[in-house]
Protein backbone atom coordinates (compact mmCIF):
# COMPACT_ATOMS: atom_id res chain seq x y z
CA UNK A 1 -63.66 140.55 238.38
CA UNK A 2 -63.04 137.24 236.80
CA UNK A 3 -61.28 137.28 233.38
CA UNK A 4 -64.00 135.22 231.72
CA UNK A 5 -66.48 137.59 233.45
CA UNK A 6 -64.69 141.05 232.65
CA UNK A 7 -64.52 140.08 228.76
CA UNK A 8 -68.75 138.99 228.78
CA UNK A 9 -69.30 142.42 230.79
CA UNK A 10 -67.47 144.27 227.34
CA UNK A 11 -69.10 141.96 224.99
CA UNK A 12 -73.18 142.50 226.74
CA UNK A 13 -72.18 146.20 226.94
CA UNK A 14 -71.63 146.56 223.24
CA UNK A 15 -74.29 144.10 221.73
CA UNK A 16 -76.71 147.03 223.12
CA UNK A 17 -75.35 149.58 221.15
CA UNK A 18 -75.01 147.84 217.99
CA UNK A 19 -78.68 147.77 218.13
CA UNK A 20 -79.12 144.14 219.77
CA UNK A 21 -79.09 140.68 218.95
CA UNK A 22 -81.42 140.87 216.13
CA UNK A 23 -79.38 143.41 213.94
CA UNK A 24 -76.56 141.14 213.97
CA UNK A 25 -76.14 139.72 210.66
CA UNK A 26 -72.45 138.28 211.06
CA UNK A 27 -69.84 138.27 213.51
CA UNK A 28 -65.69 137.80 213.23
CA UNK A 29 -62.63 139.24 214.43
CA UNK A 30 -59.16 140.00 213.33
CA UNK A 31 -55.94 140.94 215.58
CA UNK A 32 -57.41 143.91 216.98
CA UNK A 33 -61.05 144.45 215.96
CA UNK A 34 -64.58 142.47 216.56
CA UNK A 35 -66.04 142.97 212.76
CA UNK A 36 -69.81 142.87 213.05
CA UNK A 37 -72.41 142.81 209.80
CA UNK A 38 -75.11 144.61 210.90
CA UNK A 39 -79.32 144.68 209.28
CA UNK A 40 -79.24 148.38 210.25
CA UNK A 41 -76.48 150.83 211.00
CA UNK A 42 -78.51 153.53 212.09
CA UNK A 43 -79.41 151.26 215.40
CA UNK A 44 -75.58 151.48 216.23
CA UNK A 45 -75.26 154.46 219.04
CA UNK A 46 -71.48 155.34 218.02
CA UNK A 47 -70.73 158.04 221.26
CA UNK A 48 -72.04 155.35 223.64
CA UNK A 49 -70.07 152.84 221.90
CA UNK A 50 -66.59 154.98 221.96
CA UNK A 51 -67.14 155.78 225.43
CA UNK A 52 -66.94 152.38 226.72
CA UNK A 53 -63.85 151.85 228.26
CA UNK A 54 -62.92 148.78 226.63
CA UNK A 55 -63.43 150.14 222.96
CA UNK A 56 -60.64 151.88 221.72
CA UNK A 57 -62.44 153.15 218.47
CA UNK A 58 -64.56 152.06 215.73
CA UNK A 59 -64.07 152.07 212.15
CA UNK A 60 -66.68 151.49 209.20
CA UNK A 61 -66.17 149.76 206.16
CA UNK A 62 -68.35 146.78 204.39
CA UNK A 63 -68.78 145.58 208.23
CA UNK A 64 -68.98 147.43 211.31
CA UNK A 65 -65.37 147.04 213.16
CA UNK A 66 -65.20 148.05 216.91
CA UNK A 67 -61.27 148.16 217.71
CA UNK A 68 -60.66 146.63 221.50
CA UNK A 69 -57.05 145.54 220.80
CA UNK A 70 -55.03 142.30 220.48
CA UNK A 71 -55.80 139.68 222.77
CA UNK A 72 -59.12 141.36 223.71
CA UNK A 73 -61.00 140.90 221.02
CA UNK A 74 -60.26 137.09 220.51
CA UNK A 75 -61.70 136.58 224.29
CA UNK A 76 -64.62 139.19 223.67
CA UNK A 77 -65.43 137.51 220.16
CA UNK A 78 -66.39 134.41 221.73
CA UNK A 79 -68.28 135.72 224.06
CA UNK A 80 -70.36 138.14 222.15
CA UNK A 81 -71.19 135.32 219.91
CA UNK A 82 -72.84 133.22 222.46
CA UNK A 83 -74.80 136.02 223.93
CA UNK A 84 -76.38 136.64 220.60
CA UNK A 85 -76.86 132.84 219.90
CA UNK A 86 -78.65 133.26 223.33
CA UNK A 87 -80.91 135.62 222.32
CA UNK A 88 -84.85 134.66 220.87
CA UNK A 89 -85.38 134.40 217.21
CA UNK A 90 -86.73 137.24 215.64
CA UNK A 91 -90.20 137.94 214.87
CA UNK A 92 -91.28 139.91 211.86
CA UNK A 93 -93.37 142.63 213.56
CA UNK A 94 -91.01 145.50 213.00
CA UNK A 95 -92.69 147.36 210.06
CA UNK A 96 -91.72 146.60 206.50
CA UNK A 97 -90.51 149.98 205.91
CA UNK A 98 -87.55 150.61 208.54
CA UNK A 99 -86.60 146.75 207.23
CA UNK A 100 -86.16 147.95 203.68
CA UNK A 101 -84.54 151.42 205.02
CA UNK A 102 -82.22 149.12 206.77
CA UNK A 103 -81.54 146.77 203.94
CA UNK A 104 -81.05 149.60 201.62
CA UNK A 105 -78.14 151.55 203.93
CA UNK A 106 -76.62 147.88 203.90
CA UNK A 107 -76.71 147.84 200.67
CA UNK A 108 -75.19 151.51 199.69
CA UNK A 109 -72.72 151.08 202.39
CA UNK A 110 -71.84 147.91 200.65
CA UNK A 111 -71.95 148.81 197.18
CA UNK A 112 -69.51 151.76 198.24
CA UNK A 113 -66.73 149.15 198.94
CA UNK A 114 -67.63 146.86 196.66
CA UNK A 115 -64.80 147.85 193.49
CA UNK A 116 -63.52 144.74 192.12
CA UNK A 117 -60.12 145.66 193.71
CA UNK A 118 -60.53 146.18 197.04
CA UNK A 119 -63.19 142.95 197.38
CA UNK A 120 -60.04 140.76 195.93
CA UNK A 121 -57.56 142.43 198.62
CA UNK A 122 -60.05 141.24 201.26
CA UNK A 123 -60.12 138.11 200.50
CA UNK A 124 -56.26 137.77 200.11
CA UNK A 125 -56.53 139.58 203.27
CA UNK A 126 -58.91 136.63 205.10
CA UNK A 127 -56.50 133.94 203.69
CA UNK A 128 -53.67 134.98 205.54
CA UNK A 129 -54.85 137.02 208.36
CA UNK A 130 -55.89 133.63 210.03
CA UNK A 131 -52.76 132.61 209.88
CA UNK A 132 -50.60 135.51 212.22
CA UNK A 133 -50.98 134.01 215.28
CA UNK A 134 -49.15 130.96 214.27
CA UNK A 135 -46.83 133.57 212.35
CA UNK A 136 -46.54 135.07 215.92
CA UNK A 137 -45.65 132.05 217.88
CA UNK A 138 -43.34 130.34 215.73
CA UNK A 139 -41.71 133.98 214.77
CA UNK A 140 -40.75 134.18 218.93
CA UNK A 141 -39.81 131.07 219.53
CA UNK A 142 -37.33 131.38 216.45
CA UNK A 143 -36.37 134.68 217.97
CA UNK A 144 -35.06 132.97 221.15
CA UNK A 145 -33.78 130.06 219.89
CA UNK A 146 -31.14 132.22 217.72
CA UNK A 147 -30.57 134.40 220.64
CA UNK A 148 -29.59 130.77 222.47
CA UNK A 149 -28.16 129.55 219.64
CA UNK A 150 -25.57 132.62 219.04
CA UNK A 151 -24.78 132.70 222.91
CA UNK A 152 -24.06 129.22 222.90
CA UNK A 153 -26.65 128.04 225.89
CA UNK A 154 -29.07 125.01 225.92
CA UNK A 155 -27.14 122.86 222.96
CA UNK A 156 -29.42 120.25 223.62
CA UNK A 157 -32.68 121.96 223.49
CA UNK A 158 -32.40 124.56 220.08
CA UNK A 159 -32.49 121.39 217.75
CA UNK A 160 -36.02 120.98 219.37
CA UNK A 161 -36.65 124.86 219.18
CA UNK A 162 -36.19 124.95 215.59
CA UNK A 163 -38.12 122.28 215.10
CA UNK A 164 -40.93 123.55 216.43
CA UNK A 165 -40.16 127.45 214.85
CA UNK A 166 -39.75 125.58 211.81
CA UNK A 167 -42.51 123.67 211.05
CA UNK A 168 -45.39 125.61 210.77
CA UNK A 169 -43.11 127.66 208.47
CA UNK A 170 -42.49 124.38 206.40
CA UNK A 171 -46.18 123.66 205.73
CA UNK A 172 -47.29 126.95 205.53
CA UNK A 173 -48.47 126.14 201.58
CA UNK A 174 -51.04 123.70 202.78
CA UNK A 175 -53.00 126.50 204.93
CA UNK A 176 -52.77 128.85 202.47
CA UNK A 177 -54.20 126.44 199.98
CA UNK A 178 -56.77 125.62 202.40
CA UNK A 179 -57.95 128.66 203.36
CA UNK A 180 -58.10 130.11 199.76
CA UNK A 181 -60.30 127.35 198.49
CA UNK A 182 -62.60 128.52 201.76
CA UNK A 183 -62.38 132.34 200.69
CA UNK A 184 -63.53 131.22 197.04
CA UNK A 185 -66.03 129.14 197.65
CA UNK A 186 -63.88 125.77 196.59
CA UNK A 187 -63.55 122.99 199.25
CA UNK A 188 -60.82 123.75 201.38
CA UNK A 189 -59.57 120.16 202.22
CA UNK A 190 -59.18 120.00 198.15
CA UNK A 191 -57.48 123.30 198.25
CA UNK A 192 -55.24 122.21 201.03
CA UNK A 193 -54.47 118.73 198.90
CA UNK A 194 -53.53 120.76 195.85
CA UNK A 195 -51.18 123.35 197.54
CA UNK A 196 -49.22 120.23 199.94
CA UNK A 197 -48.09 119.24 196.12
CA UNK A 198 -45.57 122.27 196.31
CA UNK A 199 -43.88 120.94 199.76
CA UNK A 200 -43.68 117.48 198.98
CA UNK A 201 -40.28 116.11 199.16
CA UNK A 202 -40.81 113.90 195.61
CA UNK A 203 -41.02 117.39 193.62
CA UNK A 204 -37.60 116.94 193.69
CA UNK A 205 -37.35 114.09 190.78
CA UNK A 206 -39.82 116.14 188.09
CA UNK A 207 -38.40 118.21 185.62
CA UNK A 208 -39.81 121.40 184.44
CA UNK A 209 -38.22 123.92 181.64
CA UNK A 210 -35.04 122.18 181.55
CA UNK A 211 -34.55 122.09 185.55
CA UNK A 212 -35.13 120.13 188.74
CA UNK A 213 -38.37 120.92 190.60
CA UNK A 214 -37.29 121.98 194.72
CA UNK A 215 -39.99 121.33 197.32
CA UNK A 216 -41.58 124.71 198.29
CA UNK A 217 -40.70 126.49 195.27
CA UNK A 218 -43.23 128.96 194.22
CA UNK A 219 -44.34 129.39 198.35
CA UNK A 220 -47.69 131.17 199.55
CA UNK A 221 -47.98 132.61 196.07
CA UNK A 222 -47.91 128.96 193.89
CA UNK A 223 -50.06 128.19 197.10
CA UNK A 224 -52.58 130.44 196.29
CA UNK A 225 -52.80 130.35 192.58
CA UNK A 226 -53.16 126.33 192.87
CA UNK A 227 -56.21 126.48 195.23
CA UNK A 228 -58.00 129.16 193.21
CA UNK A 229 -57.02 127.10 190.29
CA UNK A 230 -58.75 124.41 192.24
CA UNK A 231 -62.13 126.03 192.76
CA UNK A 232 -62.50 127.06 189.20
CA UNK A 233 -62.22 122.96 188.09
CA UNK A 234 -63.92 122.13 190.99
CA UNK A 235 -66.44 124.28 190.04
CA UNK A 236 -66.74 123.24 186.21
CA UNK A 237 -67.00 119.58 187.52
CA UNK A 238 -69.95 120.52 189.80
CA UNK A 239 -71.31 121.81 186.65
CA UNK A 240 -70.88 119.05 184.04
CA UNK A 241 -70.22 115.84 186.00
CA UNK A 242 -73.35 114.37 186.58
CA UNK A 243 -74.71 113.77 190.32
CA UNK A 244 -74.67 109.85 190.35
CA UNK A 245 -70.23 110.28 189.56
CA UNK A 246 -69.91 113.98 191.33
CA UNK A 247 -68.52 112.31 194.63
CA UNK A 248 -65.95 110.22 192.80
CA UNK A 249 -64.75 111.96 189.87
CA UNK A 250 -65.23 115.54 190.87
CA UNK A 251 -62.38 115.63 193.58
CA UNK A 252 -60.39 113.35 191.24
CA UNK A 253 -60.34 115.87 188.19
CA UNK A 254 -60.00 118.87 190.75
CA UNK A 255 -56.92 117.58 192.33
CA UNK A 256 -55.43 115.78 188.78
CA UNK A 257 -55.81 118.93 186.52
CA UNK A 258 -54.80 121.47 189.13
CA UNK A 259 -52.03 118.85 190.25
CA UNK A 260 -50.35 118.89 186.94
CA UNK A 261 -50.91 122.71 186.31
CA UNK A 262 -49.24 123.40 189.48
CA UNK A 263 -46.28 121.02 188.70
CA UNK A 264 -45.65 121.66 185.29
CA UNK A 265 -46.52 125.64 185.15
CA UNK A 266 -47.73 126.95 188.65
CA UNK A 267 -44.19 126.31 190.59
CA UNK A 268 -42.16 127.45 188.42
CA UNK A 269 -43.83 130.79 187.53
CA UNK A 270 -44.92 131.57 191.33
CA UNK A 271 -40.69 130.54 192.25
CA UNK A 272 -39.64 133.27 189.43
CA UNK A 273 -41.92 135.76 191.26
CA UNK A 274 -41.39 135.12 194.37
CA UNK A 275 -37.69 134.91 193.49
CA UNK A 276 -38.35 138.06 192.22
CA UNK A 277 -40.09 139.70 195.02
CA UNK A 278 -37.16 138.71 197.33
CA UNK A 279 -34.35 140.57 194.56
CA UNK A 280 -36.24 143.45 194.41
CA UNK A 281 -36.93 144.23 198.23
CA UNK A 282 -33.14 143.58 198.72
CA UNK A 283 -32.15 146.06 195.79
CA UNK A 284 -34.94 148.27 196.87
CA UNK A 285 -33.41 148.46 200.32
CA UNK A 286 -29.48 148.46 199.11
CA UNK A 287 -29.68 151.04 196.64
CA UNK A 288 -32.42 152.92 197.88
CA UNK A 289 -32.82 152.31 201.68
CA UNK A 290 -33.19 155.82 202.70
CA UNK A 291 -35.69 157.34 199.93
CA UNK A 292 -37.86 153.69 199.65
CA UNK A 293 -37.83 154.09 203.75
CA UNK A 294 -39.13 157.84 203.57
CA UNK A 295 -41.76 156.50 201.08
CA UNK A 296 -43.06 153.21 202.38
CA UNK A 297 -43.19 154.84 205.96
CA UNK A 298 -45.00 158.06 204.64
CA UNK A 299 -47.36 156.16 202.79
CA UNK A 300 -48.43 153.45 204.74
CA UNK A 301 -51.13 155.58 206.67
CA UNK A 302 -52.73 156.27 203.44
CA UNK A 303 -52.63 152.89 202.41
CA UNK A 304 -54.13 151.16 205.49
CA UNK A 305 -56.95 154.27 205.18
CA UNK A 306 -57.90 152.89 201.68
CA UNK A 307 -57.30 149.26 202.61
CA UNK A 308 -54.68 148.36 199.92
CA UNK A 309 -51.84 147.55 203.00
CA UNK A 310 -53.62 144.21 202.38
CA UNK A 311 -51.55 143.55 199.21
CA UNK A 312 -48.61 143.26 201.22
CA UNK A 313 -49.56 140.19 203.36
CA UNK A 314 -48.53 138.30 200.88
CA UNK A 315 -44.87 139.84 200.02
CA UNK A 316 -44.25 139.99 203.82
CA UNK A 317 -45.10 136.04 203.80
CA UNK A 318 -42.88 135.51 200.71
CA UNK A 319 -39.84 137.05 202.02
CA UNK A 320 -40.34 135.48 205.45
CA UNK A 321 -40.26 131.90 203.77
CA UNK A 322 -37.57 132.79 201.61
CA UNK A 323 -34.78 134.93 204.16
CA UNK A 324 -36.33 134.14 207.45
CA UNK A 325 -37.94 137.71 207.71
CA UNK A 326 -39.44 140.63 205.90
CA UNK A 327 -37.48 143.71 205.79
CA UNK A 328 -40.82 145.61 204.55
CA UNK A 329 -42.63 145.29 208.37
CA UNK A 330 -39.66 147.36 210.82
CA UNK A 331 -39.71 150.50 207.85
CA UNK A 332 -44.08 150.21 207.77
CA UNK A 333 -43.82 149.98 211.71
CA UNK A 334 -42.82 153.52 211.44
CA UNK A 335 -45.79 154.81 210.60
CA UNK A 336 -47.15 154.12 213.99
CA UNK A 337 -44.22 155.94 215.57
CA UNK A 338 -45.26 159.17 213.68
CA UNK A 339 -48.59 158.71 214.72
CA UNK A 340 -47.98 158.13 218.42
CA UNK A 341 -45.12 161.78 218.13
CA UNK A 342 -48.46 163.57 216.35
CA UNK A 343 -50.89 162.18 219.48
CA UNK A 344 -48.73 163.57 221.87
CA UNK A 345 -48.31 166.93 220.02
CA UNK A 346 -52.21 167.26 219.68
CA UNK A 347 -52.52 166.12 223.48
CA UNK A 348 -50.20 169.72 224.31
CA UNK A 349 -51.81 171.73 221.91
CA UNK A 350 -54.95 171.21 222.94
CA UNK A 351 -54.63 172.23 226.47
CA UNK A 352 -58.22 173.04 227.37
CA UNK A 353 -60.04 170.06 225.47
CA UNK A 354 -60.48 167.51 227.93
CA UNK A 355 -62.38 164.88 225.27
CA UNK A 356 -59.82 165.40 223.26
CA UNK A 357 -57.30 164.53 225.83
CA UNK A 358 -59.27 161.67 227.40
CA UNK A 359 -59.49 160.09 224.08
CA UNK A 360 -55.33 160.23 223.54
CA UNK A 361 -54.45 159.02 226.65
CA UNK A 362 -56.70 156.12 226.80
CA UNK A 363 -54.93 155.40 223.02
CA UNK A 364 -51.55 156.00 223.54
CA UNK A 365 -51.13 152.42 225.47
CA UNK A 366 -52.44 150.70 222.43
CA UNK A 367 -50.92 153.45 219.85
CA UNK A 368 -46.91 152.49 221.75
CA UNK A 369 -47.74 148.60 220.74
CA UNK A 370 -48.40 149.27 217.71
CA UNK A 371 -51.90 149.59 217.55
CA UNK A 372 -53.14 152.60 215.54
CA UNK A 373 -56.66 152.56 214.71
CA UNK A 374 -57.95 154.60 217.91
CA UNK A 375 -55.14 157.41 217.43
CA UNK A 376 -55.95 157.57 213.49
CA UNK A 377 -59.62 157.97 214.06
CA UNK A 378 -60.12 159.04 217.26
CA UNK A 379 -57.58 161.94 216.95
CA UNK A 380 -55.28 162.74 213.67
CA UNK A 381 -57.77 162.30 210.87
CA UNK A 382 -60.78 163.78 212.32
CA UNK A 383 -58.55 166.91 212.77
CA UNK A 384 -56.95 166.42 209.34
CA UNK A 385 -53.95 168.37 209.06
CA UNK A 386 -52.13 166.68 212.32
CA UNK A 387 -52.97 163.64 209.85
CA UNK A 388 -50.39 164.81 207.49
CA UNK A 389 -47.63 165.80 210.18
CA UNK A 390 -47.78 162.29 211.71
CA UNK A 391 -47.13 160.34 208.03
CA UNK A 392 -44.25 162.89 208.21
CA UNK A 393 -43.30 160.88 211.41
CA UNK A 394 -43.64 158.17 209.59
CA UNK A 395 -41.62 158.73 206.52
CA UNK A 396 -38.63 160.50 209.22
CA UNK A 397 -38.75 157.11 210.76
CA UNK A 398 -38.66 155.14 207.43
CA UNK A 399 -35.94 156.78 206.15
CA UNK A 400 -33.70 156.28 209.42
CA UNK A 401 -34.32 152.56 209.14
CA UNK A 402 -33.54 152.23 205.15
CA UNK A 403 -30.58 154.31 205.46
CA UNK A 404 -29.34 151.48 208.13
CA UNK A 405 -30.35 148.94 205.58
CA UNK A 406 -28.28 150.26 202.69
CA UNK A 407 -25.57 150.62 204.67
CA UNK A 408 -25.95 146.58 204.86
CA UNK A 409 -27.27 146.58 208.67
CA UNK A 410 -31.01 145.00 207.58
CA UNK A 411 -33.65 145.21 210.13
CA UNK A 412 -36.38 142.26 209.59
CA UNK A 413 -39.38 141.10 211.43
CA UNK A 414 -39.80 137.00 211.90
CA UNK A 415 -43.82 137.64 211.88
CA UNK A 416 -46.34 139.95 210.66
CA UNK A 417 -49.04 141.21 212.52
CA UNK A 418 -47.58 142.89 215.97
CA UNK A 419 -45.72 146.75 215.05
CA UNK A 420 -43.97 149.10 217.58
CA UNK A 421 -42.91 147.76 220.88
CA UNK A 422 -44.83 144.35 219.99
CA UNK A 423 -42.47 143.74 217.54
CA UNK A 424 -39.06 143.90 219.43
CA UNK A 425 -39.65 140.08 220.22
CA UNK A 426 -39.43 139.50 216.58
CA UNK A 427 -36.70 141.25 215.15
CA UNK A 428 -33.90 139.85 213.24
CA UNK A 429 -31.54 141.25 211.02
CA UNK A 430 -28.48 140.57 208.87
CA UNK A 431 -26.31 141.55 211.92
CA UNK A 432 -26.52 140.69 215.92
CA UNK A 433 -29.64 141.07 217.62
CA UNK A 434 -28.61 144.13 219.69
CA UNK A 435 -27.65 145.96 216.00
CA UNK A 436 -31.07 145.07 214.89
CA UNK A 437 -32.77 145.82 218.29
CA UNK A 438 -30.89 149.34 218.59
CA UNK A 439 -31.68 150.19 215.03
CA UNK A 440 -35.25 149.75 214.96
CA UNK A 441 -35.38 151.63 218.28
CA UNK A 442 -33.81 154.21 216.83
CA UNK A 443 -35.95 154.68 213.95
CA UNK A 444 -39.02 154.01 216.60
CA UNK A 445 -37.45 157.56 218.50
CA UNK A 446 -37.18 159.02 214.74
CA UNK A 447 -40.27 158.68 213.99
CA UNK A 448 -41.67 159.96 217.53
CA UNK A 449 -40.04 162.73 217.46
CA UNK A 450 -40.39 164.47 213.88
CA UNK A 451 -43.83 163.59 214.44
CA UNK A 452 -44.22 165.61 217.37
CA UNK A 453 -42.48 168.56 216.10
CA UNK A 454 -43.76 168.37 212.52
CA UNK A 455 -47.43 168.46 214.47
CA UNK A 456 -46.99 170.94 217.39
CA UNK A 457 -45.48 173.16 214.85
CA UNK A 458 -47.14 172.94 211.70
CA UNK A 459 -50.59 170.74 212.58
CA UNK A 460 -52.55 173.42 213.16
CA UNK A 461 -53.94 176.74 211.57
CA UNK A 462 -54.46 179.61 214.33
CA UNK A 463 -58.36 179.42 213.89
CA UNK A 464 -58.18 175.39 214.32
CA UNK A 465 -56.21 175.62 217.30
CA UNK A 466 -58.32 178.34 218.94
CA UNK A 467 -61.82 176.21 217.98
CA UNK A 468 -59.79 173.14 219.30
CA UNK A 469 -59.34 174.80 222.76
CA UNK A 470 -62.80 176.36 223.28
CA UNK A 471 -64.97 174.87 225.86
CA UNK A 472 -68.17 174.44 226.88
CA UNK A 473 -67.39 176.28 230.00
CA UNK A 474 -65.56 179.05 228.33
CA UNK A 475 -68.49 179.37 226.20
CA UNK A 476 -71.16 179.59 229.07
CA UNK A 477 -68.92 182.11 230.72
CA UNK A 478 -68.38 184.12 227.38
CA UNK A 479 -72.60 184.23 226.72
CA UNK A 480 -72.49 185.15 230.37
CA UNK A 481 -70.90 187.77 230.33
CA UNK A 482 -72.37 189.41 227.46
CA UNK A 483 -75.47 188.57 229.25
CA UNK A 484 -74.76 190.60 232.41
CA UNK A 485 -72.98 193.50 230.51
CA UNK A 486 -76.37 193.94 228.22
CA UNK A 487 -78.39 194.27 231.56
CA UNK A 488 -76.15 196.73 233.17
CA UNK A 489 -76.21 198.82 230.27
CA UNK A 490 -77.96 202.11 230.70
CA UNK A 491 -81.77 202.12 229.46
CA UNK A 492 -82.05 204.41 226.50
CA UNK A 493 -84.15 207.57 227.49
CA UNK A 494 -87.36 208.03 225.17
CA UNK A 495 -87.08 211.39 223.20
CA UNK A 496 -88.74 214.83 224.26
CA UNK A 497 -90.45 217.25 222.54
């Protein structure tokens, strides 16, 4: 089957099971997952979903996200979208009732997410998430051209290679700034024009606080706060400026007033934290390498379950503009090792449970790559403890890279986004490649194995493991059994006088 055929096959065998066309309220994708708002959950047929072979799990939050795996979903995405753009326009005949049922499981669902916190992560998330797979790209191809550079082959090409590494990395303020005017409701393109202030070269001839202004200071962060600075003027103008003078003095006062703020406060501030962020990952890692390692790897599972990993898109962006990678990613990476050690574990436990097994093996391809939604709720949490065991993997694997790291070998990641094998492309440390490369891979085997052993030995209670491994089949044979033995016993003989 045709590529382009094979990815419309997946996308018109899960518009079915989301309950059609019609319940499809919006549709977008990350990395790994098509995210779907849906008019009414209950139309969603979850088994028949997870059984498909091209869905790797599903997860539910304030949309409804069906995992298929980077690269998948971004050809599936498109096509799913045109099959429900093909689809007639809906006619109000259903009857009022299952619409307001409908609307008011929405609305729970939504209202369950919807803490002031978590809504701000996700749209810090959606400002930078679009950004990864130019994160990804330019990440490799700076990868290679060091590895060219330090072996001293193709002089006359790397100048073009870092060129081309570099300059997504250079301008990186202006998407950010573009994209968080979007999230906010501001106009990006003013968003973009506020945030390109922060890379221009001429920053260099203001003076702020007694010193010289350096094009890019502040970063992502100064990006960030500009644009949202932006769409808060913007927005009072769209207010108070009359209609006949909105066109013309409305993007004037937007870019002016948020120009100056971000010259004359917004640099400067953003550059001490970011300045800051970069210190204190370095001291975190040189004084405390092995216990920050044990933590951030042990609780990164957690985090990603309650959706606050999304505060660290922007650190991991920070320190890749400022040292050329984040040192956070390789030690969070590890959580997926512990996870994949506690699948495998589970998968040998539970001998006689072929679901169970079906379900890890199908994962494990994904789970090795570094994608860890299908293991996580397809297999660890749903059985709880083994959930534990494998953020033990985790943490083991943690603490073997940030022991490495404050012994001065740092392991770093050009890119965000890709984790376990994916990742080895991007690596890059304070030492030579194969340092980095065999350092990473040995926290990767770290965290495999205490994850297996912390799970096959301690992931299960005796009555879990013997519900785990009872099956239909024994079941039949058990009822059976007690079946036949009640009709062979002997009938009981009515009394005599």
């Amino acid at each position: 089957m045709a590529p382009e055929n094979k990815n419309r096959a997946t996308a018109a065998a899960i518009l079915p099971l989301v309950g059609g066309a019609r319940n499809i309220d919006s549709i977008a994708h990350c990395m790994t997952r098509l995210r779907l708002g849906l008019k009414d959950r209950t139309l969603v047929q979850d088994d028949a979903l997870k059984a498909l072979p091209a869905v790797m799990g599903v997860v539910e939050d304030d949309t409804y996200q069906i995992v298929l795996g980077p690269g998948t979903v971004a050809r599936v995405a498109p096509e799913f979208e045109a099959l429900v753009a093909e689809q007639p326009p809906q006619v109000a005949s259903a009857p009022q009732e299952l619409a307001a049922r409908g609307a008011e499981l929405k609305a729970a669902r939504k209202a369950a997410n919807a803490t002031p916190f978590k809504l701000f992560l996700r749209k810090v998330a959606n400002i930078f998430v679009p950004l990864i797979p130019a994160l990804i790209g330019c990440g490799i191809i700076a990868g290679l051209n060091g590895l060219l550079v330090n072996l001293g082959w193709l002089p006359g090409v790397t100048p073009a290679l870092a060129a081309i590494a570099s300059g997504f990395m250079a301008l990186i303020a202006v998407f950010v700034g573009y994209n968080t005017a979007k999230e906010f409701g501001g106009t990006p393109v003013l968003g973009g024009a506020v945030a390109s202030i922060i890379v221009f070269a001429g920053v260099a001839k203001i003076t702020v606080f007694g010193q010289t202004l350096a094009p890019g200071q502040g970063g992502v962060l100064g990006a960030l706060g500009a644009a949202l600075l932006a769409v808060y003027v913007e927005r009072w103008c769209r207010r108070w400026v009359p209609e006949a003078l909105d066109v013309l003095v409305t993007p004037t006062l937007t870019v002016l007033v948020s120009g100056l703020v971000t010259l004359y406060g917004l640099m400067f501030l953003a550059g001490e934290v970011s300045t800051g962020i970069g210190h204190g990952a370095n001291w975190l890692l040189d004084n405390t390498g092995a216990f920050a390692g044990l933590v951030l790897g042990g609780l990164f599972l957690p985090l990603v379950m309650l959706g606050l990993h999304q505060a660290l898109i922007p650190i991991h962006t920070t320190l890749i503009e400022q040292q050329g990678y984040t040192v956070l990613l390789p030690i969070l990476a590890m959580a997926g090792a512990g996870q994949v050690g506690c699948a495998m574990a589970v998968y040998l436990r539970a001998k006689h449970n072929e679901p169970l097994r079906t379900t890890i093996k199908s994962a494990l391809p994904a789970g090795f790559l570094g994608v860890g939604e299908p293991l996580i709720y397809g297999v660890s949490l749903p059985l709880g403890r083994p959930f534990v065991t494998a953020c033990v993997g985790g943490a083991a694997g943690g603490a073997f890279v940030g022991l490495f790291s404050m012994l001065g070998d740092k392991v770093g990641s050009t890119a965000i986004g890709p984790s376990g094998w994916a990742l080895f492309p991007l690596l890059q440390g304070s030492h030579g490649l194969g340092t980095t490369i065999a350092i990473y891979a040995g926290g990767l085997l770290v965290g495999y194995a205490v994850g297996f052993l912390a799970t096959y030995y301690f992931g299960f209670t005796r009555a879990t493991l013997t519900d785990l491994n009872i099956t239909p089949a024994s079941t039949e044979t058990e009822t059976e059994a007690e079946t036949g033995a009640s009709a062979d016993a002997p009938a009981e003989q009515p009394a005599t006088a």
